[in-house]
N, C-alpha and C. Protein backbone atom coordinates (compact mmCIF):
# COMPACT_ATOMS: atom_id res chain seq x y z
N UNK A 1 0.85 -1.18 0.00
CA UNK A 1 0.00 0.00 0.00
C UNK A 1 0.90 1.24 0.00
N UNK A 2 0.78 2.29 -0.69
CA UNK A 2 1.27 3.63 -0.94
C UNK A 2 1.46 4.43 0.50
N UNK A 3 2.56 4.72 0.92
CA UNK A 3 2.86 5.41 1.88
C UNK A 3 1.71 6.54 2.29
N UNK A 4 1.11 7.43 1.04
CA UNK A 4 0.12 8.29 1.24
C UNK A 4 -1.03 7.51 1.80
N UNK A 5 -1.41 6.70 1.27
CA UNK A 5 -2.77 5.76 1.33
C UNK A 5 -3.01 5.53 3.16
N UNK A 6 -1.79 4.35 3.48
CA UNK A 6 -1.64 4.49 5.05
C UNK A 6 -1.62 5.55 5.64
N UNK A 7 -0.85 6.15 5.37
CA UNK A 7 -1.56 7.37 6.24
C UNK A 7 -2.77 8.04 6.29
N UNK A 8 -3.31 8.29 5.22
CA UNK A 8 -5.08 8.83 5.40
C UNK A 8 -5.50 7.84 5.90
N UNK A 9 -5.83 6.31 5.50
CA UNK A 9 -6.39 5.22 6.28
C UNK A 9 -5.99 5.19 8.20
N UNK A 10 -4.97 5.74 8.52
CA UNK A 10 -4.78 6.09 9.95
C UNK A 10 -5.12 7.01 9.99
N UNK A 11 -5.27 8.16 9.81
CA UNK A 11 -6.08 9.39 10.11
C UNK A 11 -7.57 9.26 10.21
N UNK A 12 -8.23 8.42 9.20
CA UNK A 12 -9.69 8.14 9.28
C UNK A 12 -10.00 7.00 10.70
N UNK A 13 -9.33 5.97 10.94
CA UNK A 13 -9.33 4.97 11.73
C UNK A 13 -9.34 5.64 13.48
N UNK A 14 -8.64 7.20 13.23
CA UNK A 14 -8.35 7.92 15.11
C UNK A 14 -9.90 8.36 15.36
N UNK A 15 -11.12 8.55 14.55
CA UNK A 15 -12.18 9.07 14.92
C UNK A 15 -13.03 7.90 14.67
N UNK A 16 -13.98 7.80 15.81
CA UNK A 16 -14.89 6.48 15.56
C UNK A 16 -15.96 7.08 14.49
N UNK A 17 -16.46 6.32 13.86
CA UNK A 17 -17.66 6.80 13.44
C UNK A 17 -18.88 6.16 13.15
N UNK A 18 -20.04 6.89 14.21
CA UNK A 18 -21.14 6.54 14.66
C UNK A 18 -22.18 6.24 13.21
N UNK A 19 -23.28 5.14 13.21
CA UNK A 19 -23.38 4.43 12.20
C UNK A 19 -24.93 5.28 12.49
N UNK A 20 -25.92 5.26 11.80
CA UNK A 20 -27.25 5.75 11.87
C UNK A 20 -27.92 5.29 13.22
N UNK A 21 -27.53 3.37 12.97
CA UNK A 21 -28.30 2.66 13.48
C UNK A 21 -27.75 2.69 14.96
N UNK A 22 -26.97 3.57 15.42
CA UNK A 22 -26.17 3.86 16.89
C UNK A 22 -27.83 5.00 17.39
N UNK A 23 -27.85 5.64 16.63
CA UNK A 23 -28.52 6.91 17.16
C UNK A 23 -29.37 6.59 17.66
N UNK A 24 -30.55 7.16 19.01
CA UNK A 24 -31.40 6.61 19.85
C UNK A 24 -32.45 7.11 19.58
N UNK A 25 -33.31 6.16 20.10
CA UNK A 25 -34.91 6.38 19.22
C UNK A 25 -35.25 7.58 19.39
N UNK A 26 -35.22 8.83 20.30
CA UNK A 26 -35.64 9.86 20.48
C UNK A 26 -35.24 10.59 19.33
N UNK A 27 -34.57 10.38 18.80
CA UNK A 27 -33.73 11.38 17.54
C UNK A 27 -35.12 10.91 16.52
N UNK A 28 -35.15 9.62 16.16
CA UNK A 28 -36.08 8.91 15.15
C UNK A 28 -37.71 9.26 15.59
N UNK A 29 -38.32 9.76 16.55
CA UNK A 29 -39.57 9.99 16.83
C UNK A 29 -39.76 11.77 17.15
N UNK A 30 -38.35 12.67 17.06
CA UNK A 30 -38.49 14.06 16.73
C UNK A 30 -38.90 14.21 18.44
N UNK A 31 -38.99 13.53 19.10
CA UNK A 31 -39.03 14.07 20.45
C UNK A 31 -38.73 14.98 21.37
N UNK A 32 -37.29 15.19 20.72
CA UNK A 32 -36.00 15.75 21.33
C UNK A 32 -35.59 16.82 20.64
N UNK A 33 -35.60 17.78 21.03
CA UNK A 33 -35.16 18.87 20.06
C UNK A 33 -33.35 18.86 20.54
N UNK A 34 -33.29 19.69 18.90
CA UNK A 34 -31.64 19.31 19.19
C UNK A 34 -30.78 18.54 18.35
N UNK A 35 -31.69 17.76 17.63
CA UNK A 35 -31.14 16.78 16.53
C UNK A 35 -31.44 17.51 15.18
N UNK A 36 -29.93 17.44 14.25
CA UNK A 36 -30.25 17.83 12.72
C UNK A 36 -29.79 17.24 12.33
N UNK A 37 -30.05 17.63 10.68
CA UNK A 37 -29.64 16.31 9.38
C UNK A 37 -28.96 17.66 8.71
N UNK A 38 -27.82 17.04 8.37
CA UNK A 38 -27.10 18.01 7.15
C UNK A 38 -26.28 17.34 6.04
N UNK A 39 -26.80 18.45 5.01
CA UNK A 39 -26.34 17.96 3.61
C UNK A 39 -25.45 19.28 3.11
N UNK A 40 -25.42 18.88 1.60
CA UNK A 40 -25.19 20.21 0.68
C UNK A 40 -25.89 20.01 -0.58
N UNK A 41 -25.57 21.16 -0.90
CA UNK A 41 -27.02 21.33 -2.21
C UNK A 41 -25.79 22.12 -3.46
N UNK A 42 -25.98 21.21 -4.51
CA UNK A 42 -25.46 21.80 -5.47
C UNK A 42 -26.09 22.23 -6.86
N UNK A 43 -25.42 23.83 -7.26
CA UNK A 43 -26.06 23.98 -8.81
C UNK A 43 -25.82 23.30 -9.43
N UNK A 44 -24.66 23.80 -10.70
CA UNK A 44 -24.16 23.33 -11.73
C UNK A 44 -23.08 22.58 -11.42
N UNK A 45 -23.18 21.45 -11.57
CA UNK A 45 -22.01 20.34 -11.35
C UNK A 45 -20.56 20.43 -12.05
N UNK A 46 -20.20 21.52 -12.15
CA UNK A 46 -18.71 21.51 -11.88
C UNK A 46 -18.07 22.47 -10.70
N UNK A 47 -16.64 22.16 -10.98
CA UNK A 47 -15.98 22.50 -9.02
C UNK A 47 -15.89 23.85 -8.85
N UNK A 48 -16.12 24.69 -9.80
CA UNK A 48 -16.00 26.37 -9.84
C UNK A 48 -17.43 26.49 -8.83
N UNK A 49 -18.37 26.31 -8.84
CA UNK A 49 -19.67 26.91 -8.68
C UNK A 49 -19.45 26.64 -6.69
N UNK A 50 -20.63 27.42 -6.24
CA UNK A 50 -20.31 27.80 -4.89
C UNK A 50 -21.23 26.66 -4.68
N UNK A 51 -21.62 26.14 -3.12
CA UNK A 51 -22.47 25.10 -2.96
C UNK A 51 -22.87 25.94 -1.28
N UNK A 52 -24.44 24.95 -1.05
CA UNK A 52 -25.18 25.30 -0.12
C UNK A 52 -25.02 24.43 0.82
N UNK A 53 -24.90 24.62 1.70
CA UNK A 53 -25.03 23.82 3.18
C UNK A 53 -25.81 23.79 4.27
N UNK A 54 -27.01 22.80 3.92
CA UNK A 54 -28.14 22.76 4.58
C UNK A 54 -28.27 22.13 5.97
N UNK A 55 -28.66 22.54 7.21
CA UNK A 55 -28.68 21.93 8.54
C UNK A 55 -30.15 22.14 8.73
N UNK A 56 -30.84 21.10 8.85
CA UNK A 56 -32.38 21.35 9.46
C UNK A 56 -32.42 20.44 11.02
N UNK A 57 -33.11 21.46 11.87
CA UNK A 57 -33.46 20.87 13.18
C UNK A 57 -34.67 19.71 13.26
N UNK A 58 -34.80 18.13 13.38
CA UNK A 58 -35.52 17.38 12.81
C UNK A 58 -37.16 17.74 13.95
N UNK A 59 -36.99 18.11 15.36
CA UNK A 59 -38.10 18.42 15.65
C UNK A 59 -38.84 19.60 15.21
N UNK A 60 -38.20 20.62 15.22
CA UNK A 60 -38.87 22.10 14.65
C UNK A 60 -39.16 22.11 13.57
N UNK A 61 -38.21 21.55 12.10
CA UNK A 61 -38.20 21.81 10.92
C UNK A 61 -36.90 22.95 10.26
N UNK A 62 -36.71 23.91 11.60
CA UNK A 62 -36.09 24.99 11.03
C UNK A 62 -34.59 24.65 10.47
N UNK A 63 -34.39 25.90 9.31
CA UNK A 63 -33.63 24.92 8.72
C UNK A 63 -32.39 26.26 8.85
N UNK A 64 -31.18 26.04 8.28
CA UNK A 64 -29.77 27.21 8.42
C UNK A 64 -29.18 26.57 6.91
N UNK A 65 -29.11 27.70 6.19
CA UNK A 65 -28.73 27.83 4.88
C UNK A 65 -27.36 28.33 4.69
N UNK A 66 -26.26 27.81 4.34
CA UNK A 66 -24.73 28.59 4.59
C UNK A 66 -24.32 28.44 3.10
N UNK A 67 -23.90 29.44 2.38
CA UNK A 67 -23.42 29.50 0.74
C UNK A 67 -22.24 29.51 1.10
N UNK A 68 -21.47 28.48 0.83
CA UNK A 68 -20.01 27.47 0.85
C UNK A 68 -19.47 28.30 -0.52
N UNK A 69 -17.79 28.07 -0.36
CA UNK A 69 -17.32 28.34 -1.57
C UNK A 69 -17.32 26.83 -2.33
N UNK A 70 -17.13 26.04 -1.72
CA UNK A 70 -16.96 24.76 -2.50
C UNK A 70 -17.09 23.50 -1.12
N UNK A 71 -17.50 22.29 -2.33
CA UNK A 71 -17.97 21.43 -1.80
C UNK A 71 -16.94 20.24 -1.12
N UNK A 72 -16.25 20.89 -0.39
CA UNK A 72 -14.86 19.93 0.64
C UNK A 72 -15.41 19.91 2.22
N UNK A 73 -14.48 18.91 3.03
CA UNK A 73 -14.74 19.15 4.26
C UNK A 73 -14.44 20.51 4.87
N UNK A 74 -13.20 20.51 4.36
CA UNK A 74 -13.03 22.40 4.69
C UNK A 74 -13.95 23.45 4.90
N UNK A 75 -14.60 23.24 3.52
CA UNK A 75 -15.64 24.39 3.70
C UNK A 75 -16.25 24.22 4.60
N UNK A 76 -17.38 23.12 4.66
CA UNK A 76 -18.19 22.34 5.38
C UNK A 76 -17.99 22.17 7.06
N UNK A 77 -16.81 22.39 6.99
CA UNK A 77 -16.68 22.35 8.99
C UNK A 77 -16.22 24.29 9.05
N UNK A 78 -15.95 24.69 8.26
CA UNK A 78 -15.88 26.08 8.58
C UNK A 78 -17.45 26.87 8.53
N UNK A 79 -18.18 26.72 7.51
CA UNK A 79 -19.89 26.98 7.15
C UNK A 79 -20.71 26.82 8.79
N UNK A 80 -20.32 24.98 9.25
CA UNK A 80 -21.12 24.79 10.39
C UNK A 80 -20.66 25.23 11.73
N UNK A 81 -19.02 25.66 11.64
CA UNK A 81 -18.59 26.55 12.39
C UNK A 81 -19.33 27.90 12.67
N UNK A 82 -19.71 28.70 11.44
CA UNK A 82 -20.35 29.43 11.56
C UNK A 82 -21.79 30.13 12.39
N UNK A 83 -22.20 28.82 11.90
CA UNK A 83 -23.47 28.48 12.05
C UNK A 83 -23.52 27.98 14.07
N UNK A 84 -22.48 27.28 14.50
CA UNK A 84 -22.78 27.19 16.00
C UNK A 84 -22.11 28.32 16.85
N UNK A 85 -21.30 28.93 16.05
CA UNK A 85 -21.10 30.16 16.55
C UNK A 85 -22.24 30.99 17.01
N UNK A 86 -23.23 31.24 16.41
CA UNK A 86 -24.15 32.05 16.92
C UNK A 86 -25.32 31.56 18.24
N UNK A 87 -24.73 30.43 18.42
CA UNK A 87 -25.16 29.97 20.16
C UNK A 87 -24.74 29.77 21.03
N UNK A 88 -23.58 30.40 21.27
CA UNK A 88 -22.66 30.52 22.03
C UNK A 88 -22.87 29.79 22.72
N UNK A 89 -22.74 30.20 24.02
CA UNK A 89 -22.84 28.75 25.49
C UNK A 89 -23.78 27.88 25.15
N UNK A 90 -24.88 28.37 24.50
CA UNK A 90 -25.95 27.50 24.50
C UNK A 90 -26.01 26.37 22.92
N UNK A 91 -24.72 25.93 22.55
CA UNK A 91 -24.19 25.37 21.47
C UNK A 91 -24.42 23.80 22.16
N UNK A 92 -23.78 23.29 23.09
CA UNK A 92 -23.70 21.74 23.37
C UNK A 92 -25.22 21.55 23.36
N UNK A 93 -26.36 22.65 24.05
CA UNK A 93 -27.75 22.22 24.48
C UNK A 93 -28.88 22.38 23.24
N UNK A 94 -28.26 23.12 22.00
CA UNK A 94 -29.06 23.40 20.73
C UNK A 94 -28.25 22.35 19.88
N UNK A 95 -27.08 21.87 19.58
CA UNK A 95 -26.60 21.17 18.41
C UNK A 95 -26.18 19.60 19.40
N UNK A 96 -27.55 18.57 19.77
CA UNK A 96 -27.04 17.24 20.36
C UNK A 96 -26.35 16.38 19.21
N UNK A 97 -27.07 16.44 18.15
CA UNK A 97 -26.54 15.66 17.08
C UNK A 97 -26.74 16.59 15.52
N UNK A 98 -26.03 15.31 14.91
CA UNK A 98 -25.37 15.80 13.58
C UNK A 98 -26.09 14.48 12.52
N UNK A 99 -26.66 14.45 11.67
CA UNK A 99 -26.65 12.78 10.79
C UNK A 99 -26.43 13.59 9.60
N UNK A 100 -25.71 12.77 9.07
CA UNK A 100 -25.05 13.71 7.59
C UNK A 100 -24.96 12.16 6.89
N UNK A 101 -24.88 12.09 5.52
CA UNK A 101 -24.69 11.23 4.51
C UNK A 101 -23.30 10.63 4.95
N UNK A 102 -22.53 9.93 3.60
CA UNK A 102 -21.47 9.51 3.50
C UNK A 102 -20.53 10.58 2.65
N UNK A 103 -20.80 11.31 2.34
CA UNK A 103 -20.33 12.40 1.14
C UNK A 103 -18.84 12.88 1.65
N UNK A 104 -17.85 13.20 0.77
CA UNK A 104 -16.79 13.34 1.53
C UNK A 104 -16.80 14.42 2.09
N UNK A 105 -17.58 15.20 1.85
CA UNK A 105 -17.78 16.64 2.72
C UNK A 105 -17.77 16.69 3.89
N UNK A 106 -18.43 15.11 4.31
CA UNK A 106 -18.47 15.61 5.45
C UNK A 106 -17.65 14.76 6.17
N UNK A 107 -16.47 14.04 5.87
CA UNK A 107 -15.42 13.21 6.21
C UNK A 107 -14.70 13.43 7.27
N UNK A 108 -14.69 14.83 7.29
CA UNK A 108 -14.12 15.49 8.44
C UNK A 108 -15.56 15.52 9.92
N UNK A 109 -16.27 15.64 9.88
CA UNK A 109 -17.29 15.95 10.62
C UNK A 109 -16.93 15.53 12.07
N UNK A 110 -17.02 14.45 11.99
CA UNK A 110 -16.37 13.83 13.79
C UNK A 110 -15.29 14.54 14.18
N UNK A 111 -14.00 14.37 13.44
CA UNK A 111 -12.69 15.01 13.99
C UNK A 111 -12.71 16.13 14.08
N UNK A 112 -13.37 17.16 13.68
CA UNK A 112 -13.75 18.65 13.90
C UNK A 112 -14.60 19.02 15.11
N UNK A 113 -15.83 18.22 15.20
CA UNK A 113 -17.22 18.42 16.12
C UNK A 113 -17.06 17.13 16.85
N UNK A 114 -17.04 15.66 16.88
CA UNK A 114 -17.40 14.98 17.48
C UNK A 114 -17.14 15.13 18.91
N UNK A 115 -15.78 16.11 19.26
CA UNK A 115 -16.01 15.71 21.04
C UNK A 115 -17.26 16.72 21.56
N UNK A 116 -17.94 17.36 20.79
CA UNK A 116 -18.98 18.23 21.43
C UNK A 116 -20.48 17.78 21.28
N UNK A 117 -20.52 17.62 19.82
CA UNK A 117 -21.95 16.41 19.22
C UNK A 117 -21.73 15.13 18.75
N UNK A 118 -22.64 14.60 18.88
CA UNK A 118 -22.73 13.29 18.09
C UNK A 118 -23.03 12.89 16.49
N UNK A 119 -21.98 12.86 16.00
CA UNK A 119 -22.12 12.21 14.49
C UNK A 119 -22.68 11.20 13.83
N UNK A 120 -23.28 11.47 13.24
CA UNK A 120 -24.23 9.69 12.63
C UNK A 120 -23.84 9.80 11.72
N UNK A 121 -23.57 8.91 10.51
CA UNK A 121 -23.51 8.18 9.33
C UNK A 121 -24.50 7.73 8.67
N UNK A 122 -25.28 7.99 7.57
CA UNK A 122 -26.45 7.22 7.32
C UNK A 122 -25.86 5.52 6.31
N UNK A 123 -26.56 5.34 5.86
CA UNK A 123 -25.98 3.95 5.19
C UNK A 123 -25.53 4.56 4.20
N UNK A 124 -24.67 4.23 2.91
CA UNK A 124 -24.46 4.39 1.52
C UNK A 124 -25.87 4.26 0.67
N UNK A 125 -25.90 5.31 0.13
CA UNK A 125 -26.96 5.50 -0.82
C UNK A 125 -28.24 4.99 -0.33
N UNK A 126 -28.43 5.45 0.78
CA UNK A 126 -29.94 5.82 1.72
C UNK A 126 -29.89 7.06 1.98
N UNK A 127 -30.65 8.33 0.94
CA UNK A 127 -31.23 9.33 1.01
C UNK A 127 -32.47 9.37 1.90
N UNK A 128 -32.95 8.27 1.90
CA UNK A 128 -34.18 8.34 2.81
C UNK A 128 -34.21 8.49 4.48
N UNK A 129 -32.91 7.99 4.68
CA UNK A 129 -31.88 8.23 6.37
C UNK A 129 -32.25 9.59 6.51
N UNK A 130 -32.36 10.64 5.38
CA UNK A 130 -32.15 11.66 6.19
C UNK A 130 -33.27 12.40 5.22
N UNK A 131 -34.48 12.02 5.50
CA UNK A 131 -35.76 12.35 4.55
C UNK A 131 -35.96 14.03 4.64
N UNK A 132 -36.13 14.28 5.85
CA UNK A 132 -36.59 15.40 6.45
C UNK A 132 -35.47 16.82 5.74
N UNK A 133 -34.24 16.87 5.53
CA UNK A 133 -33.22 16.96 5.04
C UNK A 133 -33.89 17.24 3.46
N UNK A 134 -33.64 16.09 2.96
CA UNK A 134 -33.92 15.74 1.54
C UNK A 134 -35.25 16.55 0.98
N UNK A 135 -36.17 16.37 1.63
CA UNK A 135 -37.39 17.33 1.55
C UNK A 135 -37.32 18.86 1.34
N UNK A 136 -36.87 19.28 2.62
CA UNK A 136 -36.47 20.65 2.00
C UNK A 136 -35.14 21.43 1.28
N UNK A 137 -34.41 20.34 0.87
CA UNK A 137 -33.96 20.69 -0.08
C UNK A 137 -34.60 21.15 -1.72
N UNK A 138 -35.79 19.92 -1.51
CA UNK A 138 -36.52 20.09 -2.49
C UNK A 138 -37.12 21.42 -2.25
N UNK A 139 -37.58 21.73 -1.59
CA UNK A 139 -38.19 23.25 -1.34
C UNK A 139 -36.84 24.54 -1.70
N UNK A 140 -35.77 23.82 -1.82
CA UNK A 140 -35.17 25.10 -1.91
C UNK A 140 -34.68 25.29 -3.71
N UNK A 141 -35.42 23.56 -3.99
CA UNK A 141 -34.96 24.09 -5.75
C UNK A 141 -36.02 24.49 -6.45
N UNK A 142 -36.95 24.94 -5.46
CA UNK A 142 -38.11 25.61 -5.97
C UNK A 142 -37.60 27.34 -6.06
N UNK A 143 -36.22 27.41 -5.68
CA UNK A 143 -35.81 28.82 -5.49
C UNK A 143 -34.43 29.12 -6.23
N UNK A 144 -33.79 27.65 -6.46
CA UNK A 144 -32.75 27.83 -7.29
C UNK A 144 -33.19 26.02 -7.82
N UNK A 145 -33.75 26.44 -9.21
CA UNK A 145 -33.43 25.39 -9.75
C UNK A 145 -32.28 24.48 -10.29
N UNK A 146 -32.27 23.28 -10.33
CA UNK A 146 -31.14 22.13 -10.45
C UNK A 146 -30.45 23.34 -12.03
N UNK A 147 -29.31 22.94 -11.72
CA UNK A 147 -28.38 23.47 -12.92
C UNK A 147 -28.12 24.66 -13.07
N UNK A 148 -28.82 25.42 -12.05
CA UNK A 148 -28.61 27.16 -11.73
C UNK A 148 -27.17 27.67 -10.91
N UNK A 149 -26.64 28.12 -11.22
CA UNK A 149 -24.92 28.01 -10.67
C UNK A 149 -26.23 28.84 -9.65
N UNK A 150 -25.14 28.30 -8.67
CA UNK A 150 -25.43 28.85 -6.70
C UNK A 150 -24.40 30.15 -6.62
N UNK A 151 -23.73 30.29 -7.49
CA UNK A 151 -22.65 31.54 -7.05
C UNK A 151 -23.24 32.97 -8.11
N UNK A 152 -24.39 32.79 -9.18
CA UNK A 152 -25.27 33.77 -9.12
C UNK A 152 -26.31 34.13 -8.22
N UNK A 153 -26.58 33.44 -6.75
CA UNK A 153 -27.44 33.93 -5.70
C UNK A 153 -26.24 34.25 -4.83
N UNK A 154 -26.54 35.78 -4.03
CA UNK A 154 -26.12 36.26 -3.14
C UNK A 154 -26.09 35.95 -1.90
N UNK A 155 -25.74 35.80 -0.81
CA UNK A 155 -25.53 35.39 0.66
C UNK A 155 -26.90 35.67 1.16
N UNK A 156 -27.47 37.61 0.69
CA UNK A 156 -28.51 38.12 0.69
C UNK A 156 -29.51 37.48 0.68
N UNK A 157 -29.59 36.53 -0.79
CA UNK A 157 -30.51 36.23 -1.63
C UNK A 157 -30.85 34.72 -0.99
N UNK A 158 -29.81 34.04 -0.69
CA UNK A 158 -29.56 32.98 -0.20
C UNK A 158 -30.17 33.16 1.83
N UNK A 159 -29.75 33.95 2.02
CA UNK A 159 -30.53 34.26 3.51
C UNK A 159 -32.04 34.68 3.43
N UNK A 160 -32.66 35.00 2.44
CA UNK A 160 -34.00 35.75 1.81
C UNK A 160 -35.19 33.94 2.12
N UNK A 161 -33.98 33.31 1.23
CA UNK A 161 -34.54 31.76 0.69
C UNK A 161 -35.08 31.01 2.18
N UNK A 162 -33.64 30.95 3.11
CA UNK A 162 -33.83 30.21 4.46
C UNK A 162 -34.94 31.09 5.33
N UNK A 163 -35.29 31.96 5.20
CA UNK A 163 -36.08 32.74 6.10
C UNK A 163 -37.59 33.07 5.44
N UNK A 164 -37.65 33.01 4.03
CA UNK A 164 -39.18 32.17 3.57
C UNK A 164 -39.43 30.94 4.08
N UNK A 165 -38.24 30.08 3.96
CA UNK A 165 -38.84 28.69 4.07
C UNK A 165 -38.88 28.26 5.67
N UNK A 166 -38.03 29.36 6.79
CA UNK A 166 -38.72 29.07 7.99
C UNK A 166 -39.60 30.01 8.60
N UNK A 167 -40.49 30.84 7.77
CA UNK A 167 -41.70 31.52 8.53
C UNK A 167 -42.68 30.84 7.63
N UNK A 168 -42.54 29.75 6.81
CA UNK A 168 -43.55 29.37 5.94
C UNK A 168 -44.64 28.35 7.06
N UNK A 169 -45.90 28.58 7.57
CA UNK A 169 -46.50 28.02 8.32
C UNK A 169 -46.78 26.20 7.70
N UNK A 170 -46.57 25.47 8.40
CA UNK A 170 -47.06 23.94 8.37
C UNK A 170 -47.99 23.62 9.35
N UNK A 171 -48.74 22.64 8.27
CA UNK A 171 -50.22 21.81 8.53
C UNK A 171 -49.67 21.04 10.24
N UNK A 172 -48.79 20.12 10.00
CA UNK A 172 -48.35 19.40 11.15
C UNK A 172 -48.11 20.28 12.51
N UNK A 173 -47.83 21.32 12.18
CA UNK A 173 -47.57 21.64 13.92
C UNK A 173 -48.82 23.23 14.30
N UNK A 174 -50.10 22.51 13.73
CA UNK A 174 -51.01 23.51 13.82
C UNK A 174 -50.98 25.29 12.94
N UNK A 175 -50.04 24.55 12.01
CA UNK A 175 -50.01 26.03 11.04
C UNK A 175 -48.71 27.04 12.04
N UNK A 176 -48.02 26.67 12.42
CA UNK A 176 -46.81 27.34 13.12
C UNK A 176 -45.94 27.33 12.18
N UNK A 177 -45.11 28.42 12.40
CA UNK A 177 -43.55 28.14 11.47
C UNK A 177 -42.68 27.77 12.43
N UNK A 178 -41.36 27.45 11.65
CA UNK A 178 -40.20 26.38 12.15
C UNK A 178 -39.87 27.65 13.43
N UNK A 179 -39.64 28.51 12.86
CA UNK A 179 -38.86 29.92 13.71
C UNK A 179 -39.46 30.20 15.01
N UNK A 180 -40.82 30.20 14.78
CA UNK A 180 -41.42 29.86 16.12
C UNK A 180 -41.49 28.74 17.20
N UNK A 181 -41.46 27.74 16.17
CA UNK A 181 -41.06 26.29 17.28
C UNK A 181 -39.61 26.37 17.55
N UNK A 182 -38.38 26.65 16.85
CA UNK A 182 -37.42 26.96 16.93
C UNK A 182 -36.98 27.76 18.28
N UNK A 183 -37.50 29.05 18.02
CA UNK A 183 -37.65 29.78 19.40
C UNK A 183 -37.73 29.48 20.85
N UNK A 184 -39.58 28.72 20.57
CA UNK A 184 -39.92 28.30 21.81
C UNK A 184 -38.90 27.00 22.42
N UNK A 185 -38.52 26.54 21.48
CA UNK A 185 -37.83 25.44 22.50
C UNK A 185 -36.13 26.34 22.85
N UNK A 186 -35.45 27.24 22.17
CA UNK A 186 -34.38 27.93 22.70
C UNK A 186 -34.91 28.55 24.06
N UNK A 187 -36.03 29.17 24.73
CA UNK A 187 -36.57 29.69 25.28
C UNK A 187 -36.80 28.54 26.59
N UNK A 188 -37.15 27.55 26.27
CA UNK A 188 -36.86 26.24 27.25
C UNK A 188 -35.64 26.49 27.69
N UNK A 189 -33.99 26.31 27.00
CA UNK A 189 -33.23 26.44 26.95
C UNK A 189 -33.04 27.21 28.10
N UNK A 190 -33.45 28.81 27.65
CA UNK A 190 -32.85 29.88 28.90
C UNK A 190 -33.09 29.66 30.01
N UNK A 191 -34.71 29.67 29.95
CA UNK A 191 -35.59 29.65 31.20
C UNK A 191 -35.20 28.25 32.43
């Protein structure tokens, strides 16, 4: 084996990584707030174009939209860096878990975050692991359709998108939006 090879194969082998079927039923029945699914969303399929990085909270719905320069772990642990930055102390008690695909994006995910959240793995080519995810993605290519480079929408334009789609009221939680269930359970949090 190639001197390079062993070594990434030991670098991947120092972080465990948690399998779907690790995660506890409370995550799977939305009980628990605190649990998200994250992906990325791409335009035009070549490596120039910018990409989206979607985190939805699986009890609330609410979702955090981050316009990536590109689709690496790099970006991807710097984006969700971002993104727990803005909960300061209250980061370990809003972000319990993480379930992300197999994608190499998110390869890094454990060795970056795992000593703070919990990482899941879904199976290989089970999109359906992370339905809730997958769904509103679809809602967001109702705003940038498939093949639309992502680096003609603005951060602006791109923050415009995540904040329709979490004041948009749903049937399931009595016509509430995500932002409001979102809220009320941060508000648990303080109180």
């Amino acid at each position: 084996m190639p001197k390079r090879l062993r070594k990434r194969n030991a670098q991947i082998r120092q972080f465990s990584v948690k399998s779907i079927e690790e995660r506890p039923d409370s995550v799977e029945s939305r009980e628990e707030f605190g649990h998200f699914e994250i992906d990325s969303v791409v335009g035009r399929k070549d490596k120039e174009d910018d990409v989206l990085l979607t985190l939805i909270e699986r009890k609330t719905r609410r979702e955090f939209i981050v316009k990536m320069d590109g689709k690496d772990a790099d970006s991807v642990n710097y984006a969700l860096s971002s993104v727990l930055e803005e909960f300061g102390e209250y980061t370990s008690a809003v972000f319990k878990s993480i379930t992300a695909d197999n994608g190499s994006e998110f390869a890094r995910l454990s060795e970056m975050f795992g000593d703070r959240i919990n990482i899941y793995f879904t199976h290989p080519y089970s999109s359906w692991e992370r339905g809730t995810n997958e769904n509103h993605n679809g809602i967001i290519r109702r705003f940038i359709p498939k093949g639309h480079a992502i680096e003609d929408y603005s951060r602006t334009q791109i923050r415009m998108i995540e904040r329709a789609m979490n004041n948009l009221p749903r049937k399931i939680f009595a016509y509430k939006t995500p932002n409001e269930l979102f809220e009320e359970e941060l508000q648990k949090l303080v109180s």
